[in-house]
PDB file of N, CA and C in Angstrom:
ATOM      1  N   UNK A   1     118.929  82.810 -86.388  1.00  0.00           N
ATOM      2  CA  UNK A   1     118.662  81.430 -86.624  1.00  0.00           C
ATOM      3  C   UNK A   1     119.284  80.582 -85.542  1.00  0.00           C
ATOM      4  N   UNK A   2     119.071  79.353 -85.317  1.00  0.00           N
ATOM      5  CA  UNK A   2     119.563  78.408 -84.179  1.00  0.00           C
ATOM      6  C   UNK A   2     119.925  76.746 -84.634  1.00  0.00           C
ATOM      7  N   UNK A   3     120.581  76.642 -84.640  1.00  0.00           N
ATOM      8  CA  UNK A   3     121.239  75.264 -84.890  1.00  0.00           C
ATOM      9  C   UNK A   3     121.446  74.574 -83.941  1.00  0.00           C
ATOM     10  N   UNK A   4     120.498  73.694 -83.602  1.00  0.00           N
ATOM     11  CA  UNK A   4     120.270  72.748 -82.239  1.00  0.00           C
ATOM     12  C   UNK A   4     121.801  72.422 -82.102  1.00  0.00           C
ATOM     13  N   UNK A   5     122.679  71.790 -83.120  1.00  0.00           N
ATOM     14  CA  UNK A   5     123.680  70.454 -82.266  1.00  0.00           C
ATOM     15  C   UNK A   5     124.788  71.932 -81.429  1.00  0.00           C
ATOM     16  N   UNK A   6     125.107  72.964 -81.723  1.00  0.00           N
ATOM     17  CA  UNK A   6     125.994  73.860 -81.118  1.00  0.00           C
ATOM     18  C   UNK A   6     126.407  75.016 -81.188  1.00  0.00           C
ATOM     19  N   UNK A   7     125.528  75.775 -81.970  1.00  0.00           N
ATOM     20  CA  UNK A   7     125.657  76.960 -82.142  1.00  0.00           C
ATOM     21  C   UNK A   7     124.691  77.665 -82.209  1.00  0.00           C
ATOM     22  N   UNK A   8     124.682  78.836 -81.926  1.00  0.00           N
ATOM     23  CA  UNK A   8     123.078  79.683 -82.319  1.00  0.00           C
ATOM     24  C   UNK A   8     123.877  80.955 -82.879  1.00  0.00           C
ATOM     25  N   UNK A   9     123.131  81.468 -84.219  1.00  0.00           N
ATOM     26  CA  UNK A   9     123.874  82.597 -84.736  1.00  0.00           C
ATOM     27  C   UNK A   9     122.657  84.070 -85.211  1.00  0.00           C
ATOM     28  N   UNK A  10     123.314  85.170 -84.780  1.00  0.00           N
ATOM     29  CA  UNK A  10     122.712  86.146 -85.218  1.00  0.00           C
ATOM     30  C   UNK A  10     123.337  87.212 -85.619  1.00  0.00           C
ATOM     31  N   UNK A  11     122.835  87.499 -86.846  1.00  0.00           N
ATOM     32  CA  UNK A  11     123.427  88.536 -88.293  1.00  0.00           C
ATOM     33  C   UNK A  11     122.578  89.452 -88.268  1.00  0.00           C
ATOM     34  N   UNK A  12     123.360  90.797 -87.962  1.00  0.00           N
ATOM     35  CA  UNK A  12     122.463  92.034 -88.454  1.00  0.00           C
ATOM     36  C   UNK A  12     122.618  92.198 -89.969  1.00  0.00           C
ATOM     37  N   UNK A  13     121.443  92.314 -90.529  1.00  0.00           N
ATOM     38  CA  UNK A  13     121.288  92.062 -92.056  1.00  0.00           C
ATOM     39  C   UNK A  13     120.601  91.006 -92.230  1.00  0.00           C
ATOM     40  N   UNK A  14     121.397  90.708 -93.571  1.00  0.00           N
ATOM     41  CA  UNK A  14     121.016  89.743 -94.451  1.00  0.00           C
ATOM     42  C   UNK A  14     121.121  88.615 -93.388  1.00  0.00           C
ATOM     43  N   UNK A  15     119.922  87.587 -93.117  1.00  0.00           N
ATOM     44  CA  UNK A  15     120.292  86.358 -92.267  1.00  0.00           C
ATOM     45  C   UNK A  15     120.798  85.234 -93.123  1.00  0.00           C
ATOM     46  N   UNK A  16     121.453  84.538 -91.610  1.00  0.00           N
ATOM     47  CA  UNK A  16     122.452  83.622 -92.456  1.00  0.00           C
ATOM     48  C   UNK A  16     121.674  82.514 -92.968  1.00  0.00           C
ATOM     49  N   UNK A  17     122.696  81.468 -93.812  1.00  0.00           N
ATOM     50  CA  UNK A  17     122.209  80.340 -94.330  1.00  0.00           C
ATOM     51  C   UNK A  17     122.784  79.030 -93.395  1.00  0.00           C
ATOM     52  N   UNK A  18     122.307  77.898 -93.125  1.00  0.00           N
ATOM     53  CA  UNK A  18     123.289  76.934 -92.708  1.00  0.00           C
ATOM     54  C   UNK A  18     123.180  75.828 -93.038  1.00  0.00           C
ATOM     55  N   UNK A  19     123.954  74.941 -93.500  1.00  0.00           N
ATOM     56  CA  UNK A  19     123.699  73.822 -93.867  1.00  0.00           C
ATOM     57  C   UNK A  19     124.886  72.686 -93.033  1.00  0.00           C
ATOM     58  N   UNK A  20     125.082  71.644 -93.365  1.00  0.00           N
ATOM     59  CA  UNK A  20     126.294  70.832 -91.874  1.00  0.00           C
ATOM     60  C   UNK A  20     126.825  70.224 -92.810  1.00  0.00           C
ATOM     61  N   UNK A  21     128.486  70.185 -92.487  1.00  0.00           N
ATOM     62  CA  UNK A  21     129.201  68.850 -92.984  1.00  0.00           C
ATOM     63  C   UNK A  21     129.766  67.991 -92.383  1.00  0.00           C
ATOM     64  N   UNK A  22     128.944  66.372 -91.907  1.00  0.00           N
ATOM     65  CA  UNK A  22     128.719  66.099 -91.158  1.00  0.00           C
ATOM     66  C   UNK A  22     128.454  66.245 -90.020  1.00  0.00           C
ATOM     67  N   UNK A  23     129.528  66.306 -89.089  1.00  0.00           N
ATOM     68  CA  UNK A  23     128.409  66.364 -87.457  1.00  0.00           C
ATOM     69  C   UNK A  23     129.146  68.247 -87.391  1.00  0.00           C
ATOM     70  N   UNK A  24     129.404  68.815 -88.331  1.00  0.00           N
ATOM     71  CA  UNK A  24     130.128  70.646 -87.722  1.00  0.00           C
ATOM     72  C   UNK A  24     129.332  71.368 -88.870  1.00  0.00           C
ATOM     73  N   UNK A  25     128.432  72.313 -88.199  1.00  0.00           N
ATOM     74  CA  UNK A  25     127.174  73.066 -88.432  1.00  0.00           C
ATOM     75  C   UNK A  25     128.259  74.553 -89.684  1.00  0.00           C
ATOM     76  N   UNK A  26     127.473  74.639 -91.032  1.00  0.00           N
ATOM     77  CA  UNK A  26     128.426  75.802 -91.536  1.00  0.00           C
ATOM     78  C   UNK A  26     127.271  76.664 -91.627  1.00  0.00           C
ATOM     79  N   UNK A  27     127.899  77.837 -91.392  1.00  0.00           N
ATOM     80  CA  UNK A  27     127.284  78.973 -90.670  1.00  0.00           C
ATOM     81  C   UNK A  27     128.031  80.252 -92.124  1.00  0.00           C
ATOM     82  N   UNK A  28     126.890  80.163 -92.731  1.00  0.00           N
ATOM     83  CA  UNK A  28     127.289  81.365 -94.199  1.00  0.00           C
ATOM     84  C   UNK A  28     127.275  82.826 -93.314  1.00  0.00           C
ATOM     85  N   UNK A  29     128.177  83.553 -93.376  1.00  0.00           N
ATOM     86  CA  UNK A  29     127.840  85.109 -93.031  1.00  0.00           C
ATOM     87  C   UNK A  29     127.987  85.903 -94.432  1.00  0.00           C
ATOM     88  N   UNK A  30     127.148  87.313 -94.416  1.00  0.00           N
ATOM     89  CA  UNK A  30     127.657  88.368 -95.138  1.00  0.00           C
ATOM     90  C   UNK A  30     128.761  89.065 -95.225  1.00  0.00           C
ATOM     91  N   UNK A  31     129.821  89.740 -96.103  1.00  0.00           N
ATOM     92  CA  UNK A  31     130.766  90.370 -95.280  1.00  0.00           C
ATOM     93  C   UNK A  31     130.407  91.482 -94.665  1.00  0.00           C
ATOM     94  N   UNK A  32     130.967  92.292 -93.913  1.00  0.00           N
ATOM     95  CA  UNK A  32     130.539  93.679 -93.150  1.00  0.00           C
ATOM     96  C   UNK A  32     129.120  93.705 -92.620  1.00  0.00           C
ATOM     97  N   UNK A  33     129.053  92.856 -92.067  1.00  0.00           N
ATOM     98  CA  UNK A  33     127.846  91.732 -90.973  1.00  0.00           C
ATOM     99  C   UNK A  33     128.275  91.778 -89.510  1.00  0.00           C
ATOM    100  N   UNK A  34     127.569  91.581 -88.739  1.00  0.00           N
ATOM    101  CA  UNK A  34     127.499  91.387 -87.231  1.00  0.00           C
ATOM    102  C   UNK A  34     127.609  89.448 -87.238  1.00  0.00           C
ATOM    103  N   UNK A  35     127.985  88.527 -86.679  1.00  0.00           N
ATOM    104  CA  UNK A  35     128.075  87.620 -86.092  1.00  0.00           C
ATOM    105  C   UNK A  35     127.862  87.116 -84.784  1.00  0.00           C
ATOM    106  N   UNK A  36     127.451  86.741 -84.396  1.00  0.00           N
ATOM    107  CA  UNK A  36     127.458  86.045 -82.727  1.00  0.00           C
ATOM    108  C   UNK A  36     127.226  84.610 -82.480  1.00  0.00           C
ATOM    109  N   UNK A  37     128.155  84.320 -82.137  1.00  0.00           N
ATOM    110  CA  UNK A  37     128.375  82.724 -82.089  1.00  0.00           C
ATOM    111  C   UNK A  37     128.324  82.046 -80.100  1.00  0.00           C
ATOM    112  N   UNK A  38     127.556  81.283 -79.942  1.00  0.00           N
ATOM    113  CA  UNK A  38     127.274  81.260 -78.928  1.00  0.00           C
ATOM    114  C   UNK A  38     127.737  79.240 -78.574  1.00  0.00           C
ATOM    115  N   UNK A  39     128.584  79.173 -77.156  1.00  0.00           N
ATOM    116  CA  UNK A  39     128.955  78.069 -77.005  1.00  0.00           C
ATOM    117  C   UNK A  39     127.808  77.458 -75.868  1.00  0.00           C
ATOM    118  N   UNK A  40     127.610  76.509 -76.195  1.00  0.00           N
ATOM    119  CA  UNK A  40     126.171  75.588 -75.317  1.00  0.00           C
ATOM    120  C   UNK A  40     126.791  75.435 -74.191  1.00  0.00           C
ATOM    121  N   UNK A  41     125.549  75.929 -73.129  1.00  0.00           N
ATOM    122  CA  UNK A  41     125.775  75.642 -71.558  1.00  0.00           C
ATOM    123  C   UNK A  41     126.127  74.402 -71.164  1.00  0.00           C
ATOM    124  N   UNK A  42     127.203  73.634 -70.540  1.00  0.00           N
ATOM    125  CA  UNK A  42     127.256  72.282 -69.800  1.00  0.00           C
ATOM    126  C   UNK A  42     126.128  72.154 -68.834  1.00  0.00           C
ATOM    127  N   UNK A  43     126.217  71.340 -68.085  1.00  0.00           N
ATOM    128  CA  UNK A  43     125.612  70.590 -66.764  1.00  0.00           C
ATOM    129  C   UNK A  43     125.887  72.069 -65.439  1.00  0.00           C
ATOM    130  N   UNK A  44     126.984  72.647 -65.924  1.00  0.00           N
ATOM    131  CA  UNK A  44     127.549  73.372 -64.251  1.00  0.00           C
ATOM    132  C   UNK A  44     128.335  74.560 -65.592  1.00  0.00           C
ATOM    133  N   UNK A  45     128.118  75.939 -64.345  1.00  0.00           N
ATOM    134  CA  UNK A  45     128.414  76.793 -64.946  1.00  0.00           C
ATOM    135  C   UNK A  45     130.216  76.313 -65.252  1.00  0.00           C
ATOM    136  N   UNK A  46     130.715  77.363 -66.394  1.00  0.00           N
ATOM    137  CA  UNK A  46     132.277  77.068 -66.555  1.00  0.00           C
ATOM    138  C   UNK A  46     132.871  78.431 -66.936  1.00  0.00           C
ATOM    139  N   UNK A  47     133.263  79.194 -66.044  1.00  0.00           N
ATOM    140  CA  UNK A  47     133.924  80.807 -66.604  1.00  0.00           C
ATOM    141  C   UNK A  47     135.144  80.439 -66.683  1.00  0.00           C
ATOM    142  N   UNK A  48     135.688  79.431 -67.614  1.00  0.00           N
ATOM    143  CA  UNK A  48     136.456  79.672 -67.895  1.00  0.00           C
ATOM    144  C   UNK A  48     136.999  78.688 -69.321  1.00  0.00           C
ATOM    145  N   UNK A  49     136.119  80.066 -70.474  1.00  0.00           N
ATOM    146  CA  UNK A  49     135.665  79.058 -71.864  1.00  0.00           C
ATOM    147  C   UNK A  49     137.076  79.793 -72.906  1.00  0.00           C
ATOM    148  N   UNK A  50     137.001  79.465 -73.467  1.00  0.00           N
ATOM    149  CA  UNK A  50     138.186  80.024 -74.735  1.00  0.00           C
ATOM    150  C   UNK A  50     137.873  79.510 -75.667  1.00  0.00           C
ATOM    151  N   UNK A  51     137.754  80.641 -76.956  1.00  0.00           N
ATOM    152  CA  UNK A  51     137.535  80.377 -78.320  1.00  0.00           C
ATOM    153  C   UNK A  51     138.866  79.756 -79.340  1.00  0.00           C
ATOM    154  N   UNK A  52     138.202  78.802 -79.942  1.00  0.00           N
ATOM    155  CA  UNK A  52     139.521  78.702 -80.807  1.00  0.00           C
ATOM    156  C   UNK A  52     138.761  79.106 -82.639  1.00  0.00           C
ATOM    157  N   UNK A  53     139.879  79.326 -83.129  1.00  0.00           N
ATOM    158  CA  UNK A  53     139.815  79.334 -84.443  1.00  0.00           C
ATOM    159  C   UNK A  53     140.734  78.653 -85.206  1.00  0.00           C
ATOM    160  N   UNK A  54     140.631  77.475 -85.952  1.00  0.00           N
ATOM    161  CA  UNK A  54     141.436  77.104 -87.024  1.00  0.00           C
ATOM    162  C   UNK A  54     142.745  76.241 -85.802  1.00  0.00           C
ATOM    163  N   UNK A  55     141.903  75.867 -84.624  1.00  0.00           N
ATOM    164  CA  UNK A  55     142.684  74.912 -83.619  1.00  0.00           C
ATOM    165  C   UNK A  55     143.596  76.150 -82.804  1.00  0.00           C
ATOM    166  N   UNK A  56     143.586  77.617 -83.001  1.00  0.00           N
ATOM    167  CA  UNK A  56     144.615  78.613 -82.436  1.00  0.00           C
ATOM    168  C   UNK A  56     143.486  79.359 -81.448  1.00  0.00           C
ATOM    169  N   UNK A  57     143.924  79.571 -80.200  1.00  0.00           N
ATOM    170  CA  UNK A  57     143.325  80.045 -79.354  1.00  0.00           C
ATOM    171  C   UNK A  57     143.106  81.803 -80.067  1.00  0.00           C
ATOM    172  N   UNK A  58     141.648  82.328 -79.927  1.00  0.00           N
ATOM    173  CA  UNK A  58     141.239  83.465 -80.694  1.00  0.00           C
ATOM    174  C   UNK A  58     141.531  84.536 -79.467  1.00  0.00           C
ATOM    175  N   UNK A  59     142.231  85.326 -79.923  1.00  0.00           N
ATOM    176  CA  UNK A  59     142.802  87.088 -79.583  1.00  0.00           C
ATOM    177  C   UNK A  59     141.857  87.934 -78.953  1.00  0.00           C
ATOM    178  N   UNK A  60     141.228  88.426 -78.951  1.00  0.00           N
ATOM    179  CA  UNK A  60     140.271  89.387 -78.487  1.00  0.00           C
ATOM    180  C   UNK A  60     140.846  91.110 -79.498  1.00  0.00           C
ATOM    181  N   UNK A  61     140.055  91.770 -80.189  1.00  0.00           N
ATOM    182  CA  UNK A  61     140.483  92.552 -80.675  1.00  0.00           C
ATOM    183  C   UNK A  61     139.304  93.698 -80.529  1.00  0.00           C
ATOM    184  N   UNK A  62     139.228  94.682 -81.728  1.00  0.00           N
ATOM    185  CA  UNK A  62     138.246  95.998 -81.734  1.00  0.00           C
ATOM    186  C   UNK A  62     136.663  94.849 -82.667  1.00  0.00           C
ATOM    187  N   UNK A  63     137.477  93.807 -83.641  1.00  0.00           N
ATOM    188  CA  UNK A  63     136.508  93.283 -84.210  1.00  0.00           C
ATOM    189  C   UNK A  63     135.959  91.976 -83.411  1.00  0.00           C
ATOM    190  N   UNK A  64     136.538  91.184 -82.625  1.00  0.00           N
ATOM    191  CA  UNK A  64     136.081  89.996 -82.265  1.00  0.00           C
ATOM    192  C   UNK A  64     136.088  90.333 -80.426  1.00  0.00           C
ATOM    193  N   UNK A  65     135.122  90.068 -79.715  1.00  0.00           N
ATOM    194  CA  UNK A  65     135.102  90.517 -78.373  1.00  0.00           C
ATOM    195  C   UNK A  65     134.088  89.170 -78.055  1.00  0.00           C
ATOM    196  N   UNK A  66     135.139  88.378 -76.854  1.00  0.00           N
ATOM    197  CA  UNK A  66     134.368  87.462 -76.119  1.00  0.00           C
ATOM    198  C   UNK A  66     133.387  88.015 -74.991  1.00  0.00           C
ATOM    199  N   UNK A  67     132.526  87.637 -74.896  1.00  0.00           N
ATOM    200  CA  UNK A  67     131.184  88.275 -74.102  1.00  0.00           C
ATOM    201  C   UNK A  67     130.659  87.260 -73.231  1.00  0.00           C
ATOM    202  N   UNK A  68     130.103  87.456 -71.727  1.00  0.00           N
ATOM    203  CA  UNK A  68     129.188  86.668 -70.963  1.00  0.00           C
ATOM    204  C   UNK A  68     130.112  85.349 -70.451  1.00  0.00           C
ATOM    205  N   UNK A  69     131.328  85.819 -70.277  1.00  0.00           N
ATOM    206  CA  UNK A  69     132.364  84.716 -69.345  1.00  0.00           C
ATOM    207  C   UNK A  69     132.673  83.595 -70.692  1.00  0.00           C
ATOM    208  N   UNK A  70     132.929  83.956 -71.711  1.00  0.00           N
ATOM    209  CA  UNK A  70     132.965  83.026 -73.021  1.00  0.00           C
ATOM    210  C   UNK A  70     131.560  82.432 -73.592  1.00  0.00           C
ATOM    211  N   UNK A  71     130.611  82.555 -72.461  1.00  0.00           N
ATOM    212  CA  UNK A  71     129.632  82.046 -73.759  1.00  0.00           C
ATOM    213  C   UNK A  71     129.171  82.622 -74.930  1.00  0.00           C
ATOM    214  N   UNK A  72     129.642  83.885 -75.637  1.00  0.00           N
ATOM    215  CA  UNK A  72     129.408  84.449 -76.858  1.00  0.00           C
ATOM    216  C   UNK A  72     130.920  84.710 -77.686  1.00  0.00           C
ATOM    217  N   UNK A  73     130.866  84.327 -78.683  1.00  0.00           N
ATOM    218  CA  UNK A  73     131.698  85.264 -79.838  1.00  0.00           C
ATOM    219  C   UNK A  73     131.157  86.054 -80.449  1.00  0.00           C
ATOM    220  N   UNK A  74     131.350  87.224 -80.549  1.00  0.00           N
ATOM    221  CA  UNK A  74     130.291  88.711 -81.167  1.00  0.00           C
ATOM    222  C   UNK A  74     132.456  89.061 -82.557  1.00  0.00           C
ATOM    223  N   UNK A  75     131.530  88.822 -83.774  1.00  0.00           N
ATOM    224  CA  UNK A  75     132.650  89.151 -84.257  1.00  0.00           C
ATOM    225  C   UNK A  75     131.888  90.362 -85.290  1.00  0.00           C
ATOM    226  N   UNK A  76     132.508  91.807 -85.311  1.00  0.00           N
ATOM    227  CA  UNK A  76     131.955  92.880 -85.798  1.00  0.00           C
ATOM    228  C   UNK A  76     132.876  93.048 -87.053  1.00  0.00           C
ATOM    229  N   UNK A  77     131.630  93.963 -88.400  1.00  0.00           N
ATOM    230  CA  UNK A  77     132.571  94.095 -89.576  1.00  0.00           C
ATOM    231  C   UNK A  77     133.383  92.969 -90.583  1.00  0.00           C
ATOM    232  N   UNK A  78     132.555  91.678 -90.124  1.00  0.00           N
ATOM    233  CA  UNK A  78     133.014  90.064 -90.813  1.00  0.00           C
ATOM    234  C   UNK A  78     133.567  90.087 -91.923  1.00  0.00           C
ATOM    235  N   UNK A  79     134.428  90.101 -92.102  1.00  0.00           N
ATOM    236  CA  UNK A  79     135.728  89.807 -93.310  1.00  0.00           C
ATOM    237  C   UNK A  79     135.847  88.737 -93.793  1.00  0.00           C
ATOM    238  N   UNK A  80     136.548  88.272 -94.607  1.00  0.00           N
ATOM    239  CA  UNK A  80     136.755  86.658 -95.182  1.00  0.00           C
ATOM    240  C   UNK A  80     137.130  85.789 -94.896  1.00  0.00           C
ATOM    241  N   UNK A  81     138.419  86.823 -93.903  1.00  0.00           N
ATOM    242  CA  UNK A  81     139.749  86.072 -93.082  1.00  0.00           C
ATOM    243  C   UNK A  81     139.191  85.596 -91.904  1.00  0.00           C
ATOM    244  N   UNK A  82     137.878  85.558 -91.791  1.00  0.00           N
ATOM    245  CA  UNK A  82     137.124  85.506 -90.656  1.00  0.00           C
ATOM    246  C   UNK A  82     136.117  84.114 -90.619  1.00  0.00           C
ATOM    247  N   UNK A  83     136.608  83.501 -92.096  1.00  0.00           N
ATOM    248  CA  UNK A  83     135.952  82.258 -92.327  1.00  0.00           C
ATOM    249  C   UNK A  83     137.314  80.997 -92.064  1.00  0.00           C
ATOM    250  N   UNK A  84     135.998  80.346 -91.319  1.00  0.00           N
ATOM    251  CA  UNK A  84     137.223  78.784 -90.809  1.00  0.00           C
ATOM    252  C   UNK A  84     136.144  78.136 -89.727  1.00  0.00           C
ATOM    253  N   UNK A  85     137.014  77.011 -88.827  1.00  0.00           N
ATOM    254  CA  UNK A  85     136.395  76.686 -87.865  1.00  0.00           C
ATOM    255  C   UNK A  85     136.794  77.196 -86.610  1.00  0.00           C
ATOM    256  N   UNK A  86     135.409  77.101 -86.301  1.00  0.00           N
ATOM    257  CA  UNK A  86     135.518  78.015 -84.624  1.00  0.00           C
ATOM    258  C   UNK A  86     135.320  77.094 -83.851  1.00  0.00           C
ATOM    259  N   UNK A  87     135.538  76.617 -82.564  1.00  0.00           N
ATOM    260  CA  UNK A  87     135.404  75.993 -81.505  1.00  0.00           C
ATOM    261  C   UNK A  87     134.821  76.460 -80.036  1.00  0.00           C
ATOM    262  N   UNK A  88     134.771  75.706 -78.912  1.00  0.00           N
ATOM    263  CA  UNK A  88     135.034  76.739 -78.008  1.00  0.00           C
ATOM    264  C   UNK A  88     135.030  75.739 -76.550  1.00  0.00           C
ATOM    265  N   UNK A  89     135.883  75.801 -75.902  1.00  0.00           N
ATOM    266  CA  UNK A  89     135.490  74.723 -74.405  1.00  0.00           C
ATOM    267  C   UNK A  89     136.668  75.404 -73.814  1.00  0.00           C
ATOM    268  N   UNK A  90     136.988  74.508 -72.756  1.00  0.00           N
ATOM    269  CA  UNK A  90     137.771  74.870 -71.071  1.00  0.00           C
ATOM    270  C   UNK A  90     139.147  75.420 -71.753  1.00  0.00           C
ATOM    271  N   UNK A  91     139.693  76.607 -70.988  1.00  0.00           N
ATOM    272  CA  UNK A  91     141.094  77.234 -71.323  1.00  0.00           C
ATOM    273  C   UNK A  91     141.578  76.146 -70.722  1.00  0.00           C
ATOM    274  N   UNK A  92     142.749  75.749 -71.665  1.00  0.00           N
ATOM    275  CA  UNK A  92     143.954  74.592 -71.540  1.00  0.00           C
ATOM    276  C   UNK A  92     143.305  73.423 -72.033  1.00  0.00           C
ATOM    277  N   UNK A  93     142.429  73.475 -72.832  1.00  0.00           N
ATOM    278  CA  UNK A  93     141.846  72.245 -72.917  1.00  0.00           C
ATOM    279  C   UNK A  93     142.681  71.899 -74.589  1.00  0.00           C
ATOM    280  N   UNK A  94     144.091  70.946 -74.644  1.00  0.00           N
ATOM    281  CA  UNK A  94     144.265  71.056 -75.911  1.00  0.00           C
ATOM    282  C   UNK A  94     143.767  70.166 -77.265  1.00  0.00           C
ATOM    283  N   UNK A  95     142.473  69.259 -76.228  1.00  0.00           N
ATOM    284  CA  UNK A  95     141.950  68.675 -77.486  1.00  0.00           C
ATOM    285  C   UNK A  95     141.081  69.015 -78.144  1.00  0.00           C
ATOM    286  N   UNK A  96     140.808  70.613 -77.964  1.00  0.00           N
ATOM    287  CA  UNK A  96     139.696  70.720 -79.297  1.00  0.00           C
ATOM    288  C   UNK A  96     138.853  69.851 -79.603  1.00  0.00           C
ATOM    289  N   UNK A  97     138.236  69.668 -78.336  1.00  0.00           N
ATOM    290  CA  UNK A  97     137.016  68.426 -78.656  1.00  0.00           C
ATOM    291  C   UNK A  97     135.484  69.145 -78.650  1.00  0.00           C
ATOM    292  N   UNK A  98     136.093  70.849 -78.535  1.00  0.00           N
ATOM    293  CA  UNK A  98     134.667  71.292 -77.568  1.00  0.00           C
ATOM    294  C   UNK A  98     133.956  71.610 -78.782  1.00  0.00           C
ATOM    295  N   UNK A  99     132.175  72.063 -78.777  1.00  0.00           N
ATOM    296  CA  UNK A  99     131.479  72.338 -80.199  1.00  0.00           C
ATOM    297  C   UNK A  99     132.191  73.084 -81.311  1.00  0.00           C
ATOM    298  N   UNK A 100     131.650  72.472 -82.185  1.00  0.00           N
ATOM    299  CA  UNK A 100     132.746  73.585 -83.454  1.00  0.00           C
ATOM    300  C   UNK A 100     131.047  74.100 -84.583  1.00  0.00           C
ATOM    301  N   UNK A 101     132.329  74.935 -85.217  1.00  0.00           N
ATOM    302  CA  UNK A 101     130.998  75.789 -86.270  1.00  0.00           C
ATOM    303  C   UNK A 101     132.003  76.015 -87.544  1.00  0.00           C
ATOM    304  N   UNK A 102     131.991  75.820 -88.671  1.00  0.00           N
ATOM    305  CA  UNK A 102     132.312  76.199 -90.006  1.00  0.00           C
ATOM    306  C   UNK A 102     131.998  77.579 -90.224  1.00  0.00           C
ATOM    307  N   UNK A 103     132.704  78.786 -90.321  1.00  0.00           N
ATOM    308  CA  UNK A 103     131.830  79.859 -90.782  1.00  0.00           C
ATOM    309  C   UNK A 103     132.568  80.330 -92.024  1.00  0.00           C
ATOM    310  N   UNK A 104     131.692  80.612 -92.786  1.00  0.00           N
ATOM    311  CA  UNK A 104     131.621  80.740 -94.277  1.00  0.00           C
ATOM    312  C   UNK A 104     131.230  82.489 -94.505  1.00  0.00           C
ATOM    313  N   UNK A 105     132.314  82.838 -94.958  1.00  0.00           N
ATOM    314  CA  UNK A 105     132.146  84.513 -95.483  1.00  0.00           C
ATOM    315  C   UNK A 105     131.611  84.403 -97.003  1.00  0.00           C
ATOM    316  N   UNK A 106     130.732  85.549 -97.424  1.00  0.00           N
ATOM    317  CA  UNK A 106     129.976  85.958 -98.739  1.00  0.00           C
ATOM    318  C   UNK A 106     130.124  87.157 -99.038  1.00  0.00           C
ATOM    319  N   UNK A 107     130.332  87.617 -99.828  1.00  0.00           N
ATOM    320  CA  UNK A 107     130.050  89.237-100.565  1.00  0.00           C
ATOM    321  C   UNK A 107     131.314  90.068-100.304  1.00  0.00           C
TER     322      UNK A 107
END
């Protein structure tokens, strides 16, 4: 599915649901689901993007792997603890101004 204002998401399985609260897009996943969360191209390329979660710069692990110079979050095996807001813009950038996404765990 694709959510014009900042995210585009794809679930192996069950596809997701989304609905917005106000201007930050919520993005329902299954648990033990595939995720991929994708941050919108600027004007000029930028390799150098960083995910946040819950305002904390996101880890890189066996389940969550940044992809394509930051423009993807691929989070594998989606858990609960895996629901919050996601963000994503310039490393050092500490205002968290960049697109955000609500993601919402189920089952």
């Amino acid at each position: 599915g694709e959510d014009s204002r900042s995210f585009h998401v794809s679930i192996q399985g069950t596809p997701p649901s989304m609905a917005s609260a106000g201007d930050i897009p919520i993005i329902t996943a299954v648990a033990g689901g595939q995720l991929l969360l994708e941050c919108p191209e600027g004007a000029e390329p930028q390799p150098d993007i960083e995910w946040r979660r819950e305002g904390s710069v996101l880890q890189e692990d066996a389940r969550r792997q940044v992809l394509a110079q930051g423009r993807f979050l691929q989070l594998r095996a989606v858990a609960a603890a895996d629901g919050g807001e996601y963000s994503c813009g310039d490393t050092g950038d500490t205002g968290d101004t960049g697109p955000r996404g609500r993601v919402r765990v189920h089952g």
